[in-house]
C-alpha atoms as a PDB file:
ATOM      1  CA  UNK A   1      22.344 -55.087  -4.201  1.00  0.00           C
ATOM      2  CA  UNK A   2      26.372 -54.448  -3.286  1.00  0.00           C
ATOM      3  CA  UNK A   3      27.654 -54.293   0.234  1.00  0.00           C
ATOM      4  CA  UNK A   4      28.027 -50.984   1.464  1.00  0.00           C
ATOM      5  CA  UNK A   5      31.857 -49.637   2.820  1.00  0.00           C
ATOM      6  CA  UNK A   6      30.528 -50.299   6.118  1.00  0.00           C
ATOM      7  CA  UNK A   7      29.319 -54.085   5.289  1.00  0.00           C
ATOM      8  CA  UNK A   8      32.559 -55.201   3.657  1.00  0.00           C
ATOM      9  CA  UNK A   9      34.740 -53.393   6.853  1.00  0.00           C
ATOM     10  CA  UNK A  10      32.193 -55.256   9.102  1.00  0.00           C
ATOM     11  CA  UNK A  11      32.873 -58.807   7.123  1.00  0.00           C
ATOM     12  CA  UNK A  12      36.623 -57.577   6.833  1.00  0.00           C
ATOM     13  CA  UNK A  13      37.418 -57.802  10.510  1.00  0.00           C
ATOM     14  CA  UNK A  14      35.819 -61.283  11.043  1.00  0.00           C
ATOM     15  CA  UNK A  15      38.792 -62.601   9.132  1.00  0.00           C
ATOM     16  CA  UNK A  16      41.488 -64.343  10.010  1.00  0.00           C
ATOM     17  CA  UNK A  17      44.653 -62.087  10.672  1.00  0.00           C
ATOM     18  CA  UNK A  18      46.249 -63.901   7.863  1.00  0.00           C
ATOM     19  CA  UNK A  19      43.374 -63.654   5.192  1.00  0.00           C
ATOM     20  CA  UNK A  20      42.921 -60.419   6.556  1.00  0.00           C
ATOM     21  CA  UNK A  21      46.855 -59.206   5.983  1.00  0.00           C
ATOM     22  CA  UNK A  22      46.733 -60.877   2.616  1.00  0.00           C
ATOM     23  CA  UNK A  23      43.279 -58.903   1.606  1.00  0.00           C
ATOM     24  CA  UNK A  24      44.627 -55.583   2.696  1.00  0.00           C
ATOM     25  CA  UNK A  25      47.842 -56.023   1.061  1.00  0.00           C
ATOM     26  CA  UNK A  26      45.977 -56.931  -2.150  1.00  0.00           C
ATOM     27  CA  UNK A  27      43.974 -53.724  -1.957  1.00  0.00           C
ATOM     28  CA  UNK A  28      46.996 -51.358  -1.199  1.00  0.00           C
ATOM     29  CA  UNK A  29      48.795 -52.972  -4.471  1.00  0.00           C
ATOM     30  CA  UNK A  30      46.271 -52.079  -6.254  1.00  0.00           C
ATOM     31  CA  UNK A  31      45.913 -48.686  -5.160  1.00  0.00           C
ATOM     32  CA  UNK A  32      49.925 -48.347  -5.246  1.00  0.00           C
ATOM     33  CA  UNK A  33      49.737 -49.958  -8.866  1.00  0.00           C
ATOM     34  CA  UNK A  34      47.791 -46.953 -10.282  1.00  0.00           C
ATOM     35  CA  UNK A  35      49.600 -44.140  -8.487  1.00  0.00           C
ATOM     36  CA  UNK A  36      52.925 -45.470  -9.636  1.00  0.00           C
ATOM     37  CA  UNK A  37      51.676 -45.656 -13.675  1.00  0.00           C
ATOM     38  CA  UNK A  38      50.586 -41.896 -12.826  1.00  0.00           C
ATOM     39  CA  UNK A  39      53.674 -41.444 -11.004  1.00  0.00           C
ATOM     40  CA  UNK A  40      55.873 -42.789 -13.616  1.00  0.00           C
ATOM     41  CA  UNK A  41      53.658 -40.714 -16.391  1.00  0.00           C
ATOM     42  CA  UNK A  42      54.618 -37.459 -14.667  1.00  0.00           C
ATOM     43  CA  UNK A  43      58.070 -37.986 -14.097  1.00  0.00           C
ATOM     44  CA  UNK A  44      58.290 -39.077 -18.126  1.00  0.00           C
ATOM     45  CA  UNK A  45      56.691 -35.939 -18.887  1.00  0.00           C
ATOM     46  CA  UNK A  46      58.969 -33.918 -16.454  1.00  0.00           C
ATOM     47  CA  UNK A  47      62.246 -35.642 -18.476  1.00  0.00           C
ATOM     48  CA  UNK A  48      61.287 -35.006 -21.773  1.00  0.00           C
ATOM     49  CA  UNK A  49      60.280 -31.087 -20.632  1.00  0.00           C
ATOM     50  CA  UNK A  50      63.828 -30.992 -18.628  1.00  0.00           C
ATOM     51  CA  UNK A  51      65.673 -32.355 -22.259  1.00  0.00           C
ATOM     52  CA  UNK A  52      63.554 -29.774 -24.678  1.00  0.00           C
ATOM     53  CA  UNK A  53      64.764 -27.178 -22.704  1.00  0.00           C
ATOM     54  CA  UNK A  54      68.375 -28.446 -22.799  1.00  0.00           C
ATOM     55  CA  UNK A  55      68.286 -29.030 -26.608  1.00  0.00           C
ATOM     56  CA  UNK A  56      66.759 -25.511 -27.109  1.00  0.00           C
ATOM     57  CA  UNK A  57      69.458 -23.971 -25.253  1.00  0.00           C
ATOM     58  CA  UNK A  58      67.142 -22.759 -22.603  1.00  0.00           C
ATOM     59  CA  UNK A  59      68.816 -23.698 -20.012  1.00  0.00           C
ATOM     60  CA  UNK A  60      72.588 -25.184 -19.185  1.00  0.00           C
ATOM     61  CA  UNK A  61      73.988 -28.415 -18.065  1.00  0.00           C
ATOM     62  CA  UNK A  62      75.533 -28.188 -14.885  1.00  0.00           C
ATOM     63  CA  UNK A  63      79.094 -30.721 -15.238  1.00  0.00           C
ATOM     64  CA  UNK A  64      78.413 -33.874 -12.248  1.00  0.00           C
ATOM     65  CA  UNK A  65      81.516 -32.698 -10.732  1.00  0.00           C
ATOM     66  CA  UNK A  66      80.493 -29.469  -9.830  1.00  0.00           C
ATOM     67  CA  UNK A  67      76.847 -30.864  -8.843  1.00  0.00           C
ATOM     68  CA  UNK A  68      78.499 -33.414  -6.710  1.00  0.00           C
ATOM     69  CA  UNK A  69      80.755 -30.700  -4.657  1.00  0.00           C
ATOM     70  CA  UNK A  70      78.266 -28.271  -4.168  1.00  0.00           C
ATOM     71  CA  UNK A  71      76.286 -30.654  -2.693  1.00  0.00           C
ATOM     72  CA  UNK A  72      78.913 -32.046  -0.411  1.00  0.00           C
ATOM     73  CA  UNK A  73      79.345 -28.647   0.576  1.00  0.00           C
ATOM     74  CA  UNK A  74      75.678 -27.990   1.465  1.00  0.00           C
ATOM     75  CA  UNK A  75      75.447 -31.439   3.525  1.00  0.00           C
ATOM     76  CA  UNK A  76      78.809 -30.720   5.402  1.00  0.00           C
ATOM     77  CA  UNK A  77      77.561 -26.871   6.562  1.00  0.00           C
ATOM     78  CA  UNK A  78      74.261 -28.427   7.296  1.00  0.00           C
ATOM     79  CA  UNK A  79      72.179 -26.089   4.886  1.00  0.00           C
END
């Protein structure tokens, strides 16, 4: 039969700080490991949307330069 949640905290906490770091660091990559291949996915998808829509004509290009300034503007009036 598994351990319950509550079994494995319960056995968790008797570790040694070290073993203890090293477990929960193990678990958070791979929790962090999954979300980033989703993450990653998304933003993939999101590029190749944001580059259809260029190539179609949909929408415009907006020159670096101008980006750049308008956003030095914004950050210097504090909006």
């Amino acid at each position: 039969m598994p351990l319950t949640v509550e079994e494995i905290e319960a056995a968790a906490r008797k570790l040694e700080d070290v073993d203890r770091d090293r477990l929960l660091r193990t678990l958070i990559a791979d929790i962090d490991g999954e979300q980033e291949d989703r993450v990653h996915s998304l933003w993939l998808q999101e590029a190749e949307r944001r580059h259809k829509e260029l190539r179609s004509g949909h929408v415009k290009g907006i020159p670096i330069d101008e980006t750049l300034r308008k956003a030095r503007s914004k950050l210097n009036s504090g909006n």
